[in-house]
Protein backbone atom coordinates (compact mmCIF):
# COMPACT_ATOMS: atom_id res chain seq x y z
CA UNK A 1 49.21 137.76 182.06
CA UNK A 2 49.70 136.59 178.36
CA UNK A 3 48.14 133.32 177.75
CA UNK A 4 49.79 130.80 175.30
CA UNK A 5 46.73 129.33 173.55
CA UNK A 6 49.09 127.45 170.74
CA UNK A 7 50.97 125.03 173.75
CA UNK A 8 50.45 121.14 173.31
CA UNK A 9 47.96 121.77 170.56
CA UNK A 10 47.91 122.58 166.90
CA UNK A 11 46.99 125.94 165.30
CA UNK A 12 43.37 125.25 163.82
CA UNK A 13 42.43 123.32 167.65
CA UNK A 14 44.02 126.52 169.27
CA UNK A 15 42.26 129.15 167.29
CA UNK A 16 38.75 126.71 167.36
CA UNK A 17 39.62 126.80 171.35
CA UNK A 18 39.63 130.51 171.76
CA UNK A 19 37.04 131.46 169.70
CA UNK A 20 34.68 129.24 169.08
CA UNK A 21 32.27 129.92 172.52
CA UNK A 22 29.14 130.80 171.25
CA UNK A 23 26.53 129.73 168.72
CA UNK A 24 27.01 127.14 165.66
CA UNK A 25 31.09 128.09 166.72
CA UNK A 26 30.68 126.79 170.40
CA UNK A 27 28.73 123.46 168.59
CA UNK A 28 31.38 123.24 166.34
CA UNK A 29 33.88 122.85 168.82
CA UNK A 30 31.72 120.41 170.81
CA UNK A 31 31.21 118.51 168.19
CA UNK A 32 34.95 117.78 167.04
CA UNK A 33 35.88 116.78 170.95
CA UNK A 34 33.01 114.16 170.76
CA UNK A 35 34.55 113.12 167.32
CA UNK A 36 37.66 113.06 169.03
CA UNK A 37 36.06 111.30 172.08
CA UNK A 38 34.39 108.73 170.66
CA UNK A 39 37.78 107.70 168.60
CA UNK A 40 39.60 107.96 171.78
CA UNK A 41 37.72 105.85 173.35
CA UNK A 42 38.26 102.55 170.78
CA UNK A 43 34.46 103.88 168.96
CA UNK A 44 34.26 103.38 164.99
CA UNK A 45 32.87 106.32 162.86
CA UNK A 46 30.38 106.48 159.97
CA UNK A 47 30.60 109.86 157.78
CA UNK A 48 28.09 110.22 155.51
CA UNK A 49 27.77 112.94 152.51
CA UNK A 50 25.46 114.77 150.78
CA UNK A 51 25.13 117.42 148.62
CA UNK A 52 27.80 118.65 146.51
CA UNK A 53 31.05 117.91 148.79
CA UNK A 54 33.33 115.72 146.37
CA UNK A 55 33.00 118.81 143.81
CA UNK A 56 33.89 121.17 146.59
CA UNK A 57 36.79 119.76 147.81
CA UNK A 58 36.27 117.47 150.53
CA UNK A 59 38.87 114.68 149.88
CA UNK A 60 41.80 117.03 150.52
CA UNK A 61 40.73 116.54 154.27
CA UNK A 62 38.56 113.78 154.10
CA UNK A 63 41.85 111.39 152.79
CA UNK A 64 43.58 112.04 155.44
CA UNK A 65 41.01 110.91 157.70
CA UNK A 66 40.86 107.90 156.04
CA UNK A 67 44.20 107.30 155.75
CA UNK A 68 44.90 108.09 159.17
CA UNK A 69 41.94 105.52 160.73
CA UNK A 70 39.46 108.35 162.11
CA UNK A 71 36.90 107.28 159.36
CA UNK A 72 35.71 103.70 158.96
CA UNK A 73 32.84 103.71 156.84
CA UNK A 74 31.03 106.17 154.58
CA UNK A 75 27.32 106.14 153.15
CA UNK A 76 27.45 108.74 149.98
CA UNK A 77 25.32 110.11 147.45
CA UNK A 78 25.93 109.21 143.64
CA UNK A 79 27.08 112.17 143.03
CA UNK A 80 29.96 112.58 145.57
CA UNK A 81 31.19 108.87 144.75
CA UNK A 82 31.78 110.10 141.31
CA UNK A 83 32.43 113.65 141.73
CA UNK A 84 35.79 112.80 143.97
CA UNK A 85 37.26 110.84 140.42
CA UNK A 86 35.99 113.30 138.34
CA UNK A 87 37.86 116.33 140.20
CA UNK A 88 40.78 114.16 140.39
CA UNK A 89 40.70 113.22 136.11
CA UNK A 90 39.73 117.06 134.95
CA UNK A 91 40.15 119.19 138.20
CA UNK A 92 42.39 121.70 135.74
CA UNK A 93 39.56 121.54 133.25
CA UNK A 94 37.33 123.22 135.67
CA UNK A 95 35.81 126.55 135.75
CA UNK A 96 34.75 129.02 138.01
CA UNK A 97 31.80 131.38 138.47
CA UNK A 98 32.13 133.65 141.27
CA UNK A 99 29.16 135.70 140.52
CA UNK A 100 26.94 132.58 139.65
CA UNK A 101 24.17 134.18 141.40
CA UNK A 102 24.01 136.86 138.34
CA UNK A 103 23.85 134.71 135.74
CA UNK A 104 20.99 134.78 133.16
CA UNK A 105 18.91 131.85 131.93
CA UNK A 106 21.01 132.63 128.64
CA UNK A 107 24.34 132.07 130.47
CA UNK A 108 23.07 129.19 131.52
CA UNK A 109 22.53 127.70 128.49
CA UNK A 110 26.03 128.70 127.08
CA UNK A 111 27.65 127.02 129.35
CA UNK A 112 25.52 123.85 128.64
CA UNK A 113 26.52 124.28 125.04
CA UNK A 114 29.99 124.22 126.01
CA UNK A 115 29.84 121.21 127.72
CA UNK A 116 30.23 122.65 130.98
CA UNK A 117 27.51 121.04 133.94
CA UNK A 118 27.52 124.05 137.04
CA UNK A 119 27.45 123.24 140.11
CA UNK A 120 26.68 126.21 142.35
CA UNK A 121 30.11 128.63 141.30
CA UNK A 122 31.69 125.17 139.68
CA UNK A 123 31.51 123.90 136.51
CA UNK A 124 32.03 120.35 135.27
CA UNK A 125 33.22 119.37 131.98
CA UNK A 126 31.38 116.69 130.53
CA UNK A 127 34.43 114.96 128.81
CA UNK A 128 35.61 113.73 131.90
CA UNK A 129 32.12 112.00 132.74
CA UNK A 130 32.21 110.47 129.21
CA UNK A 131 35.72 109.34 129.93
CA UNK A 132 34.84 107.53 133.43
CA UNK A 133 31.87 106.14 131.04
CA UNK A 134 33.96 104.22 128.91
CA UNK A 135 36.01 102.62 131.19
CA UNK A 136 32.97 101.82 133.22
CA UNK A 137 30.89 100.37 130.31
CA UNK A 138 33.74 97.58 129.73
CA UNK A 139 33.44 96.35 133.20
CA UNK A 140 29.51 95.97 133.35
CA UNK A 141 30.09 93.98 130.01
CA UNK A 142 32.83 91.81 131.22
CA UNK A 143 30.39 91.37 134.62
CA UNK A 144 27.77 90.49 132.39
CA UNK A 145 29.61 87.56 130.87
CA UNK A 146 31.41 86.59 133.84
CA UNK A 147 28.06 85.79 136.05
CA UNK A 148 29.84 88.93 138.34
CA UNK A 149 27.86 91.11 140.92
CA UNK A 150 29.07 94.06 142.50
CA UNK A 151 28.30 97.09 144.18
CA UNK A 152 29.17 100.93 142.43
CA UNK A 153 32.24 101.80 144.65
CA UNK A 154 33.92 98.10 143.63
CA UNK A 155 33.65 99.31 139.78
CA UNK A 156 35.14 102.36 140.34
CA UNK A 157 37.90 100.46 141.89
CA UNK A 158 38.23 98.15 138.77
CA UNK A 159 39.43 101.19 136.97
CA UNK A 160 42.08 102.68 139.68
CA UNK A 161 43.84 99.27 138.35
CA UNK A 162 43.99 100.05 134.81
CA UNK A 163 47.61 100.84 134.22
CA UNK A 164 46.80 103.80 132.26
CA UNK A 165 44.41 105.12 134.64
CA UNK A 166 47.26 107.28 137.02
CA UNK A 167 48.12 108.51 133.63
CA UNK A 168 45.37 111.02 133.59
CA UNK A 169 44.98 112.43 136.92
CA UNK A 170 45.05 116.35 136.84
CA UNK A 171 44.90 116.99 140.82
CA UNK A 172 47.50 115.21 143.43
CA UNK A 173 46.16 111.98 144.23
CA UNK A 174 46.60 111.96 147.81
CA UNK A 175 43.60 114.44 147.91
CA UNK A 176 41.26 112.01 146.36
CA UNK A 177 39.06 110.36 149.14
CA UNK A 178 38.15 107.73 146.81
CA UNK A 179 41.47 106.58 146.18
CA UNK A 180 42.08 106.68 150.20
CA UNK A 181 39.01 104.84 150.78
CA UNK A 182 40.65 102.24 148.41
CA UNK A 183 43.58 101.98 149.76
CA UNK A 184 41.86 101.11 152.93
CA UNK A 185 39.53 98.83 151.65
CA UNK A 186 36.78 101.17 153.14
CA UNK A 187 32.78 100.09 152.91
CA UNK A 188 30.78 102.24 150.80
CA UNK A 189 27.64 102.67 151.14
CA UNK A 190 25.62 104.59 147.99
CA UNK A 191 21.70 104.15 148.39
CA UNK A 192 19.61 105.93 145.40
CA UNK A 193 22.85 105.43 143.29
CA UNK A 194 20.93 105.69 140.00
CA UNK A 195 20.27 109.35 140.46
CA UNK A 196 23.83 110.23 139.54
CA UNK A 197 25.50 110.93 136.01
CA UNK A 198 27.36 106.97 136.03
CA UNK A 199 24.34 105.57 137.43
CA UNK A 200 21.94 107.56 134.76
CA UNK A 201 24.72 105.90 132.36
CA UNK A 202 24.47 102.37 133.42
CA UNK A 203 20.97 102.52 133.42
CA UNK A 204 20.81 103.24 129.66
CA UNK A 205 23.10 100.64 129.02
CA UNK A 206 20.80 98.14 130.55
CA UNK A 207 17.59 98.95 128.61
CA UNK A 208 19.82 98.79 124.97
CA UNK A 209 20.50 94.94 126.54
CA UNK A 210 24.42 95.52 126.96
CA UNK A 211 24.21 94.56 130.42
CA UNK A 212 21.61 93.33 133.11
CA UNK A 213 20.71 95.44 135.93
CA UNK A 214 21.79 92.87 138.06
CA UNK A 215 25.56 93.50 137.41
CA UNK A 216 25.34 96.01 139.97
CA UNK A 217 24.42 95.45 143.72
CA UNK A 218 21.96 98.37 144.93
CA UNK A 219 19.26 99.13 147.38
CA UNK A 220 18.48 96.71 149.05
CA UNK A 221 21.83 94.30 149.50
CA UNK A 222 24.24 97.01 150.24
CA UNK A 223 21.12 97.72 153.58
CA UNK A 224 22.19 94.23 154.72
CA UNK A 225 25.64 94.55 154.03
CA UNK A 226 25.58 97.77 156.58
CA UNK A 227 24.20 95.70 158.99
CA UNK A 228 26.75 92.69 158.54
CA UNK A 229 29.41 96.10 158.81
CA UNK A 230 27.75 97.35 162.10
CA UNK A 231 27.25 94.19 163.83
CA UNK A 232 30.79 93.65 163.63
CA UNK A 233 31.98 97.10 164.95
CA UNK A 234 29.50 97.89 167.32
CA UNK A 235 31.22 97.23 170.45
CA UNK A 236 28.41 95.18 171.70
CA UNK A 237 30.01 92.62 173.89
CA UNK A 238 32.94 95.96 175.32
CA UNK A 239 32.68 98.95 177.16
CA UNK A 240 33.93 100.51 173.95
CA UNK A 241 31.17 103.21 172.53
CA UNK A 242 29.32 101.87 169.44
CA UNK A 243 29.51 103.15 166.24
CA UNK A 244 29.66 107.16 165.83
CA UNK A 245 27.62 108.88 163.05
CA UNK A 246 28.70 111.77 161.54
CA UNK A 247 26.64 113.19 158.94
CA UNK A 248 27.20 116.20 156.72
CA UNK A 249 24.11 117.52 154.65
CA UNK A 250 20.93 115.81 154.71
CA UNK A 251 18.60 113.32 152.42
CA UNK A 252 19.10 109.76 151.75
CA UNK A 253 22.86 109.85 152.38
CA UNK A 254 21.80 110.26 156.02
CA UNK A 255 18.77 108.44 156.14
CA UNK A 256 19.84 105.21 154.91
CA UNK A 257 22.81 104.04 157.06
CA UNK A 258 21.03 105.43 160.35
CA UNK A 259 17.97 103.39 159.82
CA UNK A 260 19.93 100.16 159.89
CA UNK A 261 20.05 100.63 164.04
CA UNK A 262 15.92 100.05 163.95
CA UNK A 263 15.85 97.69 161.13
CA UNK A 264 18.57 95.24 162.88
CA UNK A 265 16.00 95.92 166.28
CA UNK A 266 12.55 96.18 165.26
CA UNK A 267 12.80 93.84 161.76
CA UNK A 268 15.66 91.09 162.71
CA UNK A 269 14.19 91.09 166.42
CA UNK A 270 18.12 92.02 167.55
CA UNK A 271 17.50 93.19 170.52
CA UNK A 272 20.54 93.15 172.10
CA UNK A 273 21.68 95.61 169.15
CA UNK A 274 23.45 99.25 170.48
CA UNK A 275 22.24 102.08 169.37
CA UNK A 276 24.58 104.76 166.94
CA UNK A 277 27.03 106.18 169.72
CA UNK A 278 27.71 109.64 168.38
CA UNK A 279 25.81 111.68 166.46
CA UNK A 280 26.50 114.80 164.46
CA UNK A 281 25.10 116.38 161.69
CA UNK A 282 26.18 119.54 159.59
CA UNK A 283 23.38 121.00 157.58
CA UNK A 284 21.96 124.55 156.75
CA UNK A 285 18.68 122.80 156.12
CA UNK A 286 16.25 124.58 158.79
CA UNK A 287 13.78 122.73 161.34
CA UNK A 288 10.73 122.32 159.40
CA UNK A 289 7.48 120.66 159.15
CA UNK A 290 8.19 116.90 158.18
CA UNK A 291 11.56 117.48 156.85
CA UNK A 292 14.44 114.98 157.33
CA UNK A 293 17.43 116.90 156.60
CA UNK A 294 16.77 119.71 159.35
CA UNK A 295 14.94 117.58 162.00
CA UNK A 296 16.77 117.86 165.80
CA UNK A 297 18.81 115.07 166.88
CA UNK A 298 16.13 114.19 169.46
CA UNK A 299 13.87 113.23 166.75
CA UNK A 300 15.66 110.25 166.02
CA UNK A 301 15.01 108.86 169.71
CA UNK A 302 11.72 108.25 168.66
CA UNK A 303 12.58 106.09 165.58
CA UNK A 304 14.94 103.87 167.61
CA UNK A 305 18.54 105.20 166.30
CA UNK A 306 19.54 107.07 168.75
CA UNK A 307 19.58 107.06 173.19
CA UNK A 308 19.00 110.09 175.24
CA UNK A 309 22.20 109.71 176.65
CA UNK A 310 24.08 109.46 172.88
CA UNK A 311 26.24 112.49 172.48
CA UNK A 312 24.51 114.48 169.96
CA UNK A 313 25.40 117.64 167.95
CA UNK A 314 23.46 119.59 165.30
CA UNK A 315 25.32 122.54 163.48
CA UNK A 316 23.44 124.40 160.81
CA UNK A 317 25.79 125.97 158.97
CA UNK A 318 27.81 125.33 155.39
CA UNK A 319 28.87 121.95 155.38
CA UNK A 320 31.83 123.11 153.30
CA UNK A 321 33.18 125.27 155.87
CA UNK A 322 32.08 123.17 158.68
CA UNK A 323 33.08 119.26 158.45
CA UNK A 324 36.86 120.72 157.07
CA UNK A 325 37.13 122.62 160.84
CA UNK A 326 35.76 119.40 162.07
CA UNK A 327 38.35 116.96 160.42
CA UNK A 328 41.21 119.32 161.01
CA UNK A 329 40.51 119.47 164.44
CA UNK A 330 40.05 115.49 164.95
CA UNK A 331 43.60 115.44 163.03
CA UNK A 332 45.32 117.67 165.42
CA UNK A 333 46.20 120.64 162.66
């Protein structure tokens, strides 16, 4: 008997169906039917990123999420809040390194002569971080003499309104996450944003006195803005799950939004507060001593973020083959 694996399904779920029965595969699958679960069943989801994910790629999936309502919030590194726009301004302008691994401390430094910042087998140019610069530096001096406040992501949408803006995109726009995320109106969350190329920018531009540091929300208020987010779409008063957590790579990106669960029950005395109601996390980090980034989900019951009974995933694999099968499965592809 010949079974039809393709009926009622889409080509990426069939193939993920059929194969995908042992190992990280068999958690991979899991994984994107409790993504899919949670959704189905009226549950929010927080993605969070690490690593270098904007620079490899991730919007032309990630948009689409957005755009299509299976993401509601993201938590982000620096570096991927940037890296999206700069892909999008000088994706043409990019080159490759396939053998990167081979290269000699001497190659290295050509390529910083040139201008050109690697990332793994990618290189940046750095005209396109100097361009974002400019555009940014008017806005933190306008801020400065209009009183204003606001957090990175809000800046970055300040200059997807400048008429000319559209003007130099090199890459379709409907693969920039950013831009999706904008379009939605989507919370962003970017904790340790100063350890990025914009915010190593705007911090020089506050110590030569064109701007206060205060221009820009950080740390601290964008915590308790994540809590104002998840107390309103946490489900607490439904049978609907609370909010999902979805995190690919490791580090602050991760640690940040999924401490605001113990901080709104421990700190605020919020009792009553749910606890995340899906967790996955896509890492090749390795289960070490003290490490954050390859600790098991079960971990996290002790901190107060997660129940025993939360569905809970842990893939260690490439995050950038991974969360793609992930989001093309929750999208029905």
């Amino acid at each position: 008997m010949t079974t039809n694996y393709t009926t009622g399904t889409g080509q990426l779920r069939a193939f993920m169906q059929r194969h995908y029965t042992n190992f990280n595969s068999r958690e991979t699958l899991a994984a994107a039917k409790g993504y899919q679960a949670h959704l189905d069943a009226g549950g929010k989801m927080m993605v969070t990123l690490s690593g270098a994910m904007s620079t490899a790629g991730i919007g032309r999936v990630l948009a689409r999420m957005i755009r299509e309502d299976k993401v509601h919030a993201i938590t982000c590194t620096g570096a991927n809040l940037e890296e999206d726009i700069f892909l999008l301004l000088a994706g043409k302008e990019y080159e490759w390194c396939p053998n990167w691994r081979a290269l000699t401390a001497e190659d290295e430094q050509a390529l910083l002569d040139r201008g050109m910042n690697r990332v793994t087998d990618t290189c940046i140019p750095e005209t396109v971080m100097r361009h974002f610069e400019r555009r940014l530096l008017d806005l933190w001096q306008q801020a400065q003499a209009d009183g204003a406040q606001k957090f990175p992501h809000e800046y970055y949408r300040d200059v997807f309104q400048q008429p000319d803006f559209a003007e130099h995109f090199q890459m379709p726009a409907e693969d920039s996450w950013m831009l999706a995320a904008a379009e939605k109106d989507l919370p962003i969350y970017t904790p340790g944003w100063e350890d990025s190329t914009i915010g190593n920018v705007f911090t020089a531009g506050a110590m030569r006195g064109e701007f206060s540091h205060s221009v820009v929300k950080l740390g601290t208020e964008a915590m308790a803005d994540l809590i104002r987010w998840y107390t309103e779409n946490n489900n607490a008063d439904s049978d609907k799950p609370s909010v999902g957590f979805f995190q690919v790579g490791g580090g602050i990106a991760g640690d940040f939004p999924i401490c605001a669960v113990p901080l709104m029950i421990q700190d605020l005395k919020l009792e009553d507060t749910p606890l995340w109601g899906y967790f996955c996390q896509v890492c090749d980090a390795v289960t070490s001593y003290g490490g954050y980034s390859g600790a098991v989900p079960n971990e996290k019951i002790t901190w107060g973020k997660l129940a025993v009974d939360t569905p809970k995933y842990m893939i260690q694999s490439d995050a950038s083959i991974v969360a793609p099968l992930i989001f093309g499965y929750v999208l029905g592809d």
